[in-house]
Protein backbone atom coordinates (compact mmCIF):
# COMPACT_ATOMS: atom_id res chain seq x y z
CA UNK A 1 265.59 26.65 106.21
CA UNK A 2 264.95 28.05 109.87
CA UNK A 3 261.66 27.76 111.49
CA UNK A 4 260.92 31.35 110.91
CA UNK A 5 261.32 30.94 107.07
CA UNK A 6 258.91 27.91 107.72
CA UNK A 7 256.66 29.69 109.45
CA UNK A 8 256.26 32.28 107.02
CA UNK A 9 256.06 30.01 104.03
CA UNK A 10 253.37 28.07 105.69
CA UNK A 11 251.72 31.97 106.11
CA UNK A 12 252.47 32.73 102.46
CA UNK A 13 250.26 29.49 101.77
CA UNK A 14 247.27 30.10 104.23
CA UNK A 15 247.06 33.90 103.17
CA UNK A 16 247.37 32.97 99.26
CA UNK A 17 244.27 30.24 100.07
CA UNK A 18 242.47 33.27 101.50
CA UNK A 19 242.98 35.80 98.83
CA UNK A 20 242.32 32.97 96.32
CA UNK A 21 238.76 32.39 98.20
CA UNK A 22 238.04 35.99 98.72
CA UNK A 23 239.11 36.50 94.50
CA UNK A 24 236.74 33.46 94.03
CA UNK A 25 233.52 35.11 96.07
CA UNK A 26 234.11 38.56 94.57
CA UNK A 27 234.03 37.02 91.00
CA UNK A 28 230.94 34.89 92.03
CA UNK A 29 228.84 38.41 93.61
CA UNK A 30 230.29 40.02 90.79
CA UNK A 31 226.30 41.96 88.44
CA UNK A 32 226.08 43.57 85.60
CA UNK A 33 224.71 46.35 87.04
CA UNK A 34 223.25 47.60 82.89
CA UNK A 35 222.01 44.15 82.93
CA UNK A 36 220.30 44.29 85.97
CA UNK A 37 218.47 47.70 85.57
CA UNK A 38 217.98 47.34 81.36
CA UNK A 39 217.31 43.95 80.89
CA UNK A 40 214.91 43.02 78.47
CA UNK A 41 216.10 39.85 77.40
CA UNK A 42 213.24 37.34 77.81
CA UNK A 43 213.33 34.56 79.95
CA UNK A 44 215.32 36.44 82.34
CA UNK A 45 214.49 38.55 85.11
CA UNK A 46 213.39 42.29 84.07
CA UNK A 47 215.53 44.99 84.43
CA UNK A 48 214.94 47.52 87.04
CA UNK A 49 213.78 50.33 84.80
CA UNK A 50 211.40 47.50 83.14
CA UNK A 51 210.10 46.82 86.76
CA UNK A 52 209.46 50.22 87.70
CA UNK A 53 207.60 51.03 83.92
CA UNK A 54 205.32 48.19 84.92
CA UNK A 55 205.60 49.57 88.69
CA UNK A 56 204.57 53.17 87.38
CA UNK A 57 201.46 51.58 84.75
CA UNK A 58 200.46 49.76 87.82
CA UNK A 59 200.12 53.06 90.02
CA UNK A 60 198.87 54.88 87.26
CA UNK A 61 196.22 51.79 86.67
CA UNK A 62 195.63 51.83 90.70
CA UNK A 63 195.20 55.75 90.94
CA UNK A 64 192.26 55.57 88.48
CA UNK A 65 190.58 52.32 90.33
CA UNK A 66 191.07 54.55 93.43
CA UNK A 67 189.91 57.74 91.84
CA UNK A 68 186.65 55.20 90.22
CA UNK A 69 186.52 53.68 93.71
CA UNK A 70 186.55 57.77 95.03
CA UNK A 71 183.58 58.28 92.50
CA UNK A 72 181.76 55.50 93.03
CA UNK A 73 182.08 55.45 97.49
CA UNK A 74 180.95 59.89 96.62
CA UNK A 75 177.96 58.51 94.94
CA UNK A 76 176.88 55.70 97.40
CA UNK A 77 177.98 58.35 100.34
CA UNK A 78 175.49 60.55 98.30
CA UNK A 79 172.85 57.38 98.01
CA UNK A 80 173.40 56.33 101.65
CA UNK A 81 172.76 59.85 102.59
CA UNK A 82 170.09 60.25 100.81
CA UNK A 83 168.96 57.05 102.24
CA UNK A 84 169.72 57.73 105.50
CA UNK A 85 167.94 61.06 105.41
CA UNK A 86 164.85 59.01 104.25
CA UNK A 87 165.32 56.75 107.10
CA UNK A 88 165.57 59.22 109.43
CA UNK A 89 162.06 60.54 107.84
CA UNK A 90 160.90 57.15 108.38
CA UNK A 91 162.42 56.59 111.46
CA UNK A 92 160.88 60.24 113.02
CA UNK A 93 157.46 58.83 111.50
CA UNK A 94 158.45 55.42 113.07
CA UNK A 95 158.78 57.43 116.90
CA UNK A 96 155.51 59.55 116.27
CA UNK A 97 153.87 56.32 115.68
CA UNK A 98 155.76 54.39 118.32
CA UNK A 99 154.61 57.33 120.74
CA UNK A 100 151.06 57.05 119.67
CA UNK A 101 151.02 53.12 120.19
CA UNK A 102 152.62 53.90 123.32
CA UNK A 103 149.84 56.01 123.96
CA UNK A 104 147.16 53.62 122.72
CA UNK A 105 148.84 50.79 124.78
CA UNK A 106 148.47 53.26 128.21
CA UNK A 107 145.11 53.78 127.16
CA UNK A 108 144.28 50.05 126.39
CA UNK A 109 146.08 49.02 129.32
CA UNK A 110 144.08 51.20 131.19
CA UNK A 111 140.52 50.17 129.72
CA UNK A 112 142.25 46.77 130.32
CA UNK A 113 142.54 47.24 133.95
CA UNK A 114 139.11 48.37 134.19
CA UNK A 115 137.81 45.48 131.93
CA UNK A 116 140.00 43.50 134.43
CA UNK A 117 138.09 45.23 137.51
CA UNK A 118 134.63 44.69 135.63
CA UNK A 119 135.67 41.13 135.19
CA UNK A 120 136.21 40.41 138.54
CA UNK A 121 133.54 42.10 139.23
CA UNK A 122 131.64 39.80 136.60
CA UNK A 123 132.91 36.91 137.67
CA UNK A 124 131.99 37.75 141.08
CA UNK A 125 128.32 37.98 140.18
CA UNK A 126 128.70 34.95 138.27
CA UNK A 127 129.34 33.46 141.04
CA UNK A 128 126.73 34.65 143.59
CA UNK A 129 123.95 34.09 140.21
CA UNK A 130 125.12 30.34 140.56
CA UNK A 131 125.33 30.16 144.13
CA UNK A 132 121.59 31.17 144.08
CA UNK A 133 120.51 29.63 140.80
CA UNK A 134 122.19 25.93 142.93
CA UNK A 135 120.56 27.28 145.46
CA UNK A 136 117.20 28.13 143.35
CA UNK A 137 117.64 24.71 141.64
CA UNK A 138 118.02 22.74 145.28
CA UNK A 139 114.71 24.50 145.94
CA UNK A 140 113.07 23.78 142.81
CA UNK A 141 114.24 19.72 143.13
CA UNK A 142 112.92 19.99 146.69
CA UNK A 143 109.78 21.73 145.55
CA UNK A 144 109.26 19.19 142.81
CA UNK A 145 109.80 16.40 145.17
CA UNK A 146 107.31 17.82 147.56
CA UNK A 147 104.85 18.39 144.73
CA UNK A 148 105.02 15.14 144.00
CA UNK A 149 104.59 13.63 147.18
CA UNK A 150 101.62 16.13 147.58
CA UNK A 151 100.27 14.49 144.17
CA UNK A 152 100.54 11.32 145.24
CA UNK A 153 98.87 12.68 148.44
CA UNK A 154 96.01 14.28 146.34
CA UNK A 155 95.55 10.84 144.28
CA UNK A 156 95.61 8.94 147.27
CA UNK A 157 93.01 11.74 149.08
CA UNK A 158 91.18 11.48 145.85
CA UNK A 159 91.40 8.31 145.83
CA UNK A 160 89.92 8.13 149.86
CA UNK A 161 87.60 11.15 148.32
CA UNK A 162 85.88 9.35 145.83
CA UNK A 163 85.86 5.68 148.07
CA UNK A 164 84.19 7.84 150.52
CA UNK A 165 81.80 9.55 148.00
CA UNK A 166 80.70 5.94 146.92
CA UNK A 167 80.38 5.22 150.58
CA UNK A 168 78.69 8.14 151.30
CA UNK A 169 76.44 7.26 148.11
CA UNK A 170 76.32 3.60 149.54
CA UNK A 171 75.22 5.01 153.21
CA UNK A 172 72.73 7.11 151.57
CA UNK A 173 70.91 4.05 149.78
CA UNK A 174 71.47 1.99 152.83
CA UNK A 175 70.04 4.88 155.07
CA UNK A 176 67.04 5.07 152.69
CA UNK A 177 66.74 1.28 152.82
CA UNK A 178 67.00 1.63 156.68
CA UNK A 179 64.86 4.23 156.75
CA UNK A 180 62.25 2.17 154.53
CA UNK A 181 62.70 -0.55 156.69
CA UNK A 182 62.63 1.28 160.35
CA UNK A 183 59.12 2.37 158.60
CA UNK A 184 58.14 -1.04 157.81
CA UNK A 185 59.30 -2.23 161.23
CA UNK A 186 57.12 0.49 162.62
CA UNK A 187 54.63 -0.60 160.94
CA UNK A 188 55.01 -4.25 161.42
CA UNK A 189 55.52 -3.06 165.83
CA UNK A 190 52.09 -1.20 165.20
CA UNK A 191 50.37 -4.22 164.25
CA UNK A 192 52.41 -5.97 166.66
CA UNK A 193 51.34 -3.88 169.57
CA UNK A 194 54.95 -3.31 169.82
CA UNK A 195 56.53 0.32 171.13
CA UNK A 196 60.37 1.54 171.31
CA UNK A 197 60.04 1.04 175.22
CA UNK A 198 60.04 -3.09 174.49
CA UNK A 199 62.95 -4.92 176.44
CA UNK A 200 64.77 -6.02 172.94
CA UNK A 201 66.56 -8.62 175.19
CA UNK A 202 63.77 -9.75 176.22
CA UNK A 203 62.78 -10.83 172.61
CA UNK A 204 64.25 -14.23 171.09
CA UNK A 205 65.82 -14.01 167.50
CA UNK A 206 63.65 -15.49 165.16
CA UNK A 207 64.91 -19.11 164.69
CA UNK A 208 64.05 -23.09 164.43
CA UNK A 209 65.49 -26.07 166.02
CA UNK A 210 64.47 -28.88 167.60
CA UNK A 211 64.31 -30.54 170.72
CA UNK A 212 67.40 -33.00 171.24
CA UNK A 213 66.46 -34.60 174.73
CA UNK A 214 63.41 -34.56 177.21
CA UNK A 215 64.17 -34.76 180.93
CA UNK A 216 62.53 -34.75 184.06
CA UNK A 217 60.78 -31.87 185.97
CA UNK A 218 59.42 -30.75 182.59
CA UNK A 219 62.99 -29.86 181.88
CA UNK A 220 63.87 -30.12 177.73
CA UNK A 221 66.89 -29.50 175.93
CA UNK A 222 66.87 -27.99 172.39
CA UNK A 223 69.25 -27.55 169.37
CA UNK A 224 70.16 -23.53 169.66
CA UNK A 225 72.09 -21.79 171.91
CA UNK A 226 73.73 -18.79 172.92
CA UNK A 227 75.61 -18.52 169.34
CA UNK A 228 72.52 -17.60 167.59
CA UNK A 229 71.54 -15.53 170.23
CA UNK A 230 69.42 -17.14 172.61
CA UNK A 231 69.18 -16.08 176.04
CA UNK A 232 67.46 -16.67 179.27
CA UNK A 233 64.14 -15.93 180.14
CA UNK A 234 63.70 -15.90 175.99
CA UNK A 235 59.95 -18.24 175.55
CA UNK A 236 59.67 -20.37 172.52
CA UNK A 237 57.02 -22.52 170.89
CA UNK A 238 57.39 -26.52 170.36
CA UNK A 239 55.59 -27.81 167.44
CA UNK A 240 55.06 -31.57 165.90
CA UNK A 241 54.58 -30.83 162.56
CA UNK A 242 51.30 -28.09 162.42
CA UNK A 243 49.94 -29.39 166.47
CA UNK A 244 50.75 -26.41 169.23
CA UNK A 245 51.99 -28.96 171.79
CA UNK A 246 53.07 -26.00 174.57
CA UNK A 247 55.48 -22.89 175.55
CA UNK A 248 58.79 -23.18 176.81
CA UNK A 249 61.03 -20.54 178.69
CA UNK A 250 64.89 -20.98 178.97
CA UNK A 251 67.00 -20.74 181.90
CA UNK A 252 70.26 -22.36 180.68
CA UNK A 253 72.33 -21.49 177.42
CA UNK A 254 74.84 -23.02 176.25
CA UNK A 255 77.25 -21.93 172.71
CA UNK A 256 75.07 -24.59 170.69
CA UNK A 257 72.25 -25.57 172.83
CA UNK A 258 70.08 -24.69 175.30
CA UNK A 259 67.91 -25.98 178.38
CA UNK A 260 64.30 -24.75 178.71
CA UNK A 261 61.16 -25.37 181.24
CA UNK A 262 57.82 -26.36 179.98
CA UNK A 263 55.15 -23.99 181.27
CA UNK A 264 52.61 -25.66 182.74
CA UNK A 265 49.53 -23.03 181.59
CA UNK A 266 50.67 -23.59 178.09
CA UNK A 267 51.05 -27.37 177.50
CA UNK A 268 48.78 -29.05 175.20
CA UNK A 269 50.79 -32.54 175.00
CA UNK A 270 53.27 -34.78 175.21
CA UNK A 271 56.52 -33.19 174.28
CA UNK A 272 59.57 -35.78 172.56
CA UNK A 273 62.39 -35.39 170.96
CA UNK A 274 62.57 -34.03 167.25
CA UNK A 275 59.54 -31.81 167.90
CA UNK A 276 60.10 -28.40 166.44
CA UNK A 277 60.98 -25.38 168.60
CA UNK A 278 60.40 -21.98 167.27
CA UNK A 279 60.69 -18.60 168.73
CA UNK A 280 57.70 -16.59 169.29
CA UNK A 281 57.37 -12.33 169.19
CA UNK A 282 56.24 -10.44 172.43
């Protein structure tokens, strides 16, 4: 055999392969096209006039739902207009009264302001009434304190008022006893042959002592002095119990004693120590 026979047997085998593999996939696609559109055998897929039956029913079922849904969106369309015509009622209603709050807000914020301006105006009087009622209150605390200390001034001047009454009421009985007893001095000067024109000085205070040493040139001391107001040129009497023994004139003092001179004219005896001495009026 030549190598074109060989050639074309091999060809003869590769194209019979083909047409055997083409003759295999035609016979596997291969329908029953009755089968496919009439099929009602159960278990197996529908036919295609079975589909479109149940196709059609299920229009037919979805044209009423859609002519229902129709009916039903007319009557809420109807209801929501309807509604919405109501809420545009209420809504108009809802502006009128939104204009007149509007208004009533313009006019409250307006009162407001002035309430504000009164306030302030308040508050500023407020505050000038406490500035002065501090104020008021300072003066009132400094008032009170100066009453008081005037009280206390009062009580103490009453106080001084009525001491001074009582002194006045003690001068007055010590003026009437001084007055009593100027008139008994007078009279006691009257029988004294005493006037107001008498040297007082001249006059010893009426006292007693004795005589505490005898000396020469008729020279005696005695037991007062100057501290119970003995002076010189003051005359005194010396006494031994109820015998005059003479008159004696001073002309030394000393705080506690005194030295006096023994007038002659008036010595009536022997003057010693221990005799009394006693002043003597006029």
């Amino acid at each position: 055999m030549t190598l074109l026979g060989k050639i074309l047997t091999v060809l003869i085998f590769v194209m019979s392969i083909v047409f055997m593999s083409l003759s295999l996939m035609v016979f596997a696609t291969h329908k029953n096209w009755k089968l496919v559109v009439s099929n009602t055998t159960p278990g197996q897929t529908a036919g295609l006039m079975q589909q479109l039956d149940k196709k059609n029913s299920e229009v037919e079922n979805l044209t009423k739902e859609v002519a229902r849904l129709k009916d039903q969106y007319a009557g809420e369309q109807a209801a929501r207009t309807y509604a919405l015509s109501a809420l545009s009622t209420k809504l108009t209603q809802l502006e009128q009264q939104l204009q007149q709050r509007e208004t009533e807000l313009t006019n409250l914020q307006g009162a407001h302001t002035e309430q504000t301006a009164a306030l302030q105006t308040l508050e500023t009087n407020n505050n000038r009434l406490l500035e002065e009622v501090t104020k008021l209150r300072d003066s009132v605390k400094m008032a009170q304190q100066d009453r008081d200390v005037q009280f206390l001034k009062v009580v103490e001047l009453t106080d001084q008022l009525n001491a001074a009454m009582g002194v006045e009421r003690s001068l007055g009985e010590r003026q009437k006893q001084l007055v009593d007893q100027v008139a008994q001095m007078k009279r006691v000067m009257d029988s004294a042959g005493l006037t107001i024109h008498v040297d007082t000085d001249a006059i010893p205070p009426k006292v007693d002592g004795v005589v505490s040493a005898v000396g020469g040139k008729d020279l005696i001391e005695i037991s007062l002095g100057s501290d119970v107001g003995i002076k010189e040129g003051h005359q005194m009497e010396v006494y031994r119990g109820t015998t005059y023994l003479g008159r004696i004139v001073i002309v030394k003092t000393e705080p506690n004693k005194a030295v006096g001179r023994i007038l002659p004219e008036f010595r009536k005896g022997s003057i010693k120590v221990d005799d009394r001495v006693t002043t003597r009026l006029g």
